[in-house]
Protein backbone atom coordinates (compact mmCIF):
# COMPACT_ATOMS: atom_id res chain seq x y z
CA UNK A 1 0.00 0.00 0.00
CA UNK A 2 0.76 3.51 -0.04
CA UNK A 3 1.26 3.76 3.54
CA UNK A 4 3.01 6.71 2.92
CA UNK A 5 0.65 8.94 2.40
CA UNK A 6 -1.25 8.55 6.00
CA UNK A 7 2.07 8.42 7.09
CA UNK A 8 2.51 12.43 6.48
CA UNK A 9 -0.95 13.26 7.71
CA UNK A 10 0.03 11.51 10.99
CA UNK A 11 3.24 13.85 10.18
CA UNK A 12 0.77 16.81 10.13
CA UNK A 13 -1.09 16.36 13.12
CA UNK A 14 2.62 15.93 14.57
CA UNK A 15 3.95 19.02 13.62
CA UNK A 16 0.59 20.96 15.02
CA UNK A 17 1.15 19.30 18.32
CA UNK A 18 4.51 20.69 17.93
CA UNK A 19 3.56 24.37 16.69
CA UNK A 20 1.22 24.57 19.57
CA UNK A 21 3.67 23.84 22.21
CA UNK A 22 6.68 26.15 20.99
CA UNK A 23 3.58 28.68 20.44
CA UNK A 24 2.14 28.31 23.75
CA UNK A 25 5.22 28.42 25.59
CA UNK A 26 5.47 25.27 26.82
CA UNK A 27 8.34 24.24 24.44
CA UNK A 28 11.11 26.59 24.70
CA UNK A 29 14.77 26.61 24.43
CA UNK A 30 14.98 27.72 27.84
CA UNK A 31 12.58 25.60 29.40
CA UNK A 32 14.07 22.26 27.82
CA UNK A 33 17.24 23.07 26.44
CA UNK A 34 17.84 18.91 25.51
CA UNK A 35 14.65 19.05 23.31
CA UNK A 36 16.38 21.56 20.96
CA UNK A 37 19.35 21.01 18.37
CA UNK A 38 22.30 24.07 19.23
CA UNK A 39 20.83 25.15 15.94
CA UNK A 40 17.50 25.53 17.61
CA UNK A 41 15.57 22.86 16.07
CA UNK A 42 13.22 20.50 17.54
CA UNK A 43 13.68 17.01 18.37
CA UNK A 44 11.53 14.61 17.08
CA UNK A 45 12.55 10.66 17.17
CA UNK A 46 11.11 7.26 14.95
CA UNK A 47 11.65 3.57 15.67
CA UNK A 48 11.89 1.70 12.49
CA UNK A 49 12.35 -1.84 12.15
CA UNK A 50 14.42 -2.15 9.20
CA UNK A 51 16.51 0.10 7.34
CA UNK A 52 13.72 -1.26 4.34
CA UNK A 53 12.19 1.12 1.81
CA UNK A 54 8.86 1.07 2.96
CA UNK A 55 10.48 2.30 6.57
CA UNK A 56 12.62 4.75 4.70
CA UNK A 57 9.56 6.56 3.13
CA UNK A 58 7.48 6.09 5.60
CA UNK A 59 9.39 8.22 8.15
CA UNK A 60 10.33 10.41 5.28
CA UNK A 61 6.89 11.18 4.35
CA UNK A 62 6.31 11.53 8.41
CA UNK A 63 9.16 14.00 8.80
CA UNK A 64 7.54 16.33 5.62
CA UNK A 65 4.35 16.14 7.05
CA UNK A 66 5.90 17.74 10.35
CA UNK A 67 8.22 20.05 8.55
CA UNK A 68 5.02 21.29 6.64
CA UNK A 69 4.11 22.88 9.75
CA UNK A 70 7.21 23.14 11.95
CA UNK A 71 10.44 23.76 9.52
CA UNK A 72 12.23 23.91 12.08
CA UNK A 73 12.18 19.99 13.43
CA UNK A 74 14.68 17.22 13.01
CA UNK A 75 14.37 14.14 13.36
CA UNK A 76 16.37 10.65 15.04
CA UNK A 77 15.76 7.18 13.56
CA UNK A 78 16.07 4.25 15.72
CA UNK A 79 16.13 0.73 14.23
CA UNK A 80 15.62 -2.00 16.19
CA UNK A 81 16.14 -4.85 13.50
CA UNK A 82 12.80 -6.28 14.29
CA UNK A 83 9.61 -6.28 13.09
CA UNK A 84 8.30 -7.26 16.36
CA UNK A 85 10.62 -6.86 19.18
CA UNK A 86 8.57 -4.94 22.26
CA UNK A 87 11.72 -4.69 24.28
CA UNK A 88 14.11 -3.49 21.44
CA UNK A 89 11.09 -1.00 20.42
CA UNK A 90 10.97 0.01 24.37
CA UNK A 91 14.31 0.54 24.53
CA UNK A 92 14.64 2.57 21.15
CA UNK A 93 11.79 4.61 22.52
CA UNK A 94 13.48 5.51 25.61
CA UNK A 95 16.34 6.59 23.98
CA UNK A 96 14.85 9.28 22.16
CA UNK A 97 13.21 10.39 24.79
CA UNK A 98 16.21 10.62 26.57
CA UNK A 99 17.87 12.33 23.88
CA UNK A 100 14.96 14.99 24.12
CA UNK A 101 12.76 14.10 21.55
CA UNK A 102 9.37 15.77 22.57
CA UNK A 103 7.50 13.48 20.04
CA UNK A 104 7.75 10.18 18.75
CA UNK A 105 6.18 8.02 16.32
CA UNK A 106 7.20 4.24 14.86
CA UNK A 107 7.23 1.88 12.06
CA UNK A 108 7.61 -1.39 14.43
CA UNK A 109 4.26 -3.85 15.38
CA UNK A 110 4.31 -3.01 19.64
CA UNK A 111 3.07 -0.65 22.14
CA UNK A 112 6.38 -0.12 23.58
CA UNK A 113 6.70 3.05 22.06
CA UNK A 114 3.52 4.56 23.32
CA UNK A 115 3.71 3.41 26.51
CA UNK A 116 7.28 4.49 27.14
CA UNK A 117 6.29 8.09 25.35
CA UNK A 118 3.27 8.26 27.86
CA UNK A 119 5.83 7.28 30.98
CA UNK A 120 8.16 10.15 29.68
CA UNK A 121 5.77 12.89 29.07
CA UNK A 122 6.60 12.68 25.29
CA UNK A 123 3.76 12.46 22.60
CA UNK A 124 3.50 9.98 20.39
CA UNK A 125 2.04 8.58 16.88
CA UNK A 126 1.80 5.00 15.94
CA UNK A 127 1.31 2.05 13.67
CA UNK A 128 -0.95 -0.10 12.72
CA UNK A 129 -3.37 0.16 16.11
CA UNK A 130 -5.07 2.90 17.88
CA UNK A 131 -2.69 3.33 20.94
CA UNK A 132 -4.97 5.91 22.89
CA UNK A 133 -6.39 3.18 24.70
CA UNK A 134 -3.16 2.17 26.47
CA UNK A 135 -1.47 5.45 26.03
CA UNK A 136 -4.18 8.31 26.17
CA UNK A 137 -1.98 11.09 27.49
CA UNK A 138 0.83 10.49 25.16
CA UNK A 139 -0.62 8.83 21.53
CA UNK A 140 -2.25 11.43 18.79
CA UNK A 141 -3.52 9.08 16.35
CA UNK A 142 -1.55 5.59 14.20
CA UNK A 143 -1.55 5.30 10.68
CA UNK A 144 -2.76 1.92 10.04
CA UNK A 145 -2.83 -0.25 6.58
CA UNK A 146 -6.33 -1.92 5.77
CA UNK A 147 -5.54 -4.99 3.77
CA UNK A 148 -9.24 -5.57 3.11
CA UNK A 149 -9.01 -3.79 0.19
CA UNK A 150 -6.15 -6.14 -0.92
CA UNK A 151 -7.97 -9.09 -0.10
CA UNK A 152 -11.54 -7.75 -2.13
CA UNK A 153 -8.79 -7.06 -5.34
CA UNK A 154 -7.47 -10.65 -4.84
CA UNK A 155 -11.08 -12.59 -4.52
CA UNK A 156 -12.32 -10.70 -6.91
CA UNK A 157 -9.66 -11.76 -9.48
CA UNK A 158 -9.90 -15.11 -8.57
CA UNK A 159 -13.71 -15.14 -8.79
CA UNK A 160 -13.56 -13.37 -11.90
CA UNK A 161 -10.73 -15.79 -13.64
CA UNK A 162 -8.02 -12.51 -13.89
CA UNK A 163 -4.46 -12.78 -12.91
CA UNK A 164 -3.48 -11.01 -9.71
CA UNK A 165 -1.04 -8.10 -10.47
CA UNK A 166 2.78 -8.09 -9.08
CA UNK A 167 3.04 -4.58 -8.69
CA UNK A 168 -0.81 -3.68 -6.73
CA UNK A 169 -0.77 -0.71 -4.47
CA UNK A 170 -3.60 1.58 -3.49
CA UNK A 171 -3.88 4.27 -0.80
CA UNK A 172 -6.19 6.93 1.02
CA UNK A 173 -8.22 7.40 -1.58
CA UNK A 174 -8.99 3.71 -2.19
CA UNK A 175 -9.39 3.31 1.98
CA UNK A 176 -6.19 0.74 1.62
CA UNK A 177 -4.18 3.01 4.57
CA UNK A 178 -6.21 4.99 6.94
CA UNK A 179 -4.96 6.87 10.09
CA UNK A 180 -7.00 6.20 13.35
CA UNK A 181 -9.51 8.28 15.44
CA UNK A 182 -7.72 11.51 16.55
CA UNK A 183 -7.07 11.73 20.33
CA UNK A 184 -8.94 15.19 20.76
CA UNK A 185 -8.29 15.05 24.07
CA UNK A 186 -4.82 16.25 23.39
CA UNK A 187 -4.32 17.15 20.05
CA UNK A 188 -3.59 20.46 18.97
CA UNK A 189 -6.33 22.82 18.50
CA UNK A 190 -7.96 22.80 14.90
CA UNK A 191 -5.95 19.47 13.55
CA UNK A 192 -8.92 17.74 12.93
CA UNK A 193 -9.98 20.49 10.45
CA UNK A 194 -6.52 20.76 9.13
């Protein structure tokens, strides 16, 4: 799928979390001095699994859709060389945070990241699951993959006697990668709308 493209809207509703805080106040270079490059950028941190293309642009397209509203953001990758390792995502997690990355998001299958953004005070953006249930003070919203449209292309060629292409891919539009229910609750103000 396309996962990149709900990939930078969940980069979007990142960077507004981010605008609000340095707007607000809250986020300062003053106030946390580790959450800011000496350039004056600010942190933001990704687990991936796997240095593996869909990884790469994922957390590219993440990073844009942040930049598109804070320019001034960078941005630590983590690997863990796992696609499902909760400790090695846990650990990765922590690590940005303690590197003062104020938000973090993930390409990796557990809820290590969320939880360990939520014990840190650090917000967060996921994968493949809603993670406000188990981190509601810390996750924003996941951007998820819904291989039910996959699975309707392939029974429908099968049914139908066509061949099933090599190359299928399909996005937003076609509902094939979605991003979850937006955690009002915290979310910057107007990032629904936006």
């Amino acid at each position: 799928t396309n996962v990149y493209e709900s990939r930078y809207v969940a980069g979007v509703v990142a960077g507004m979390k981010l605008q609000e805080l340095v707007e607000s106040g809250t986020l300062t270079p003053e106030t946390q001095p580790n959450s800011f490059t000496a350039d004056g950028k600010v942190k933001i941190g990704y687990v991936g699994a796997f240095p593996f293309a869909e990884v790469i642009s994922g957390f590219t397209a993440f990073y844009l859709g942040a930049r598109s509203i804070v320019p001034e953001v960078t941005m630590t990758v983590k690997y863990v060389s796992s696609w499902s390792d909760a400790t090695a995502e846990g650990n990765a997690a922590q690590a940005l945070c303690d590197e003062g990355c104020v938000l973090i998001s993930q390409h990796s299958d557990n809820t290590t990241p969320a939880t360990v953004a939520q014990q840190n005070g650090v917000f967060h953006v996921g994968y493949n699951n809603d993670m406000t249930g188990i981190a509601p003070e810390a996750s924003l919203l996941s951007s998820r993959i819904d291989w039910s449209v996959y699975f309707e292309y392939v029974f429908d060629c099968l049914v139908n006697g066509e061949t099933i292409a090599k190359d299928w891919t399909a996005g937003m539009k076609d509902g094939a990668v979605v991003v979850t229910e937006l955690n009002e609750a915290i979310a910057a103000e107007g990032t629904a709308d936006k």
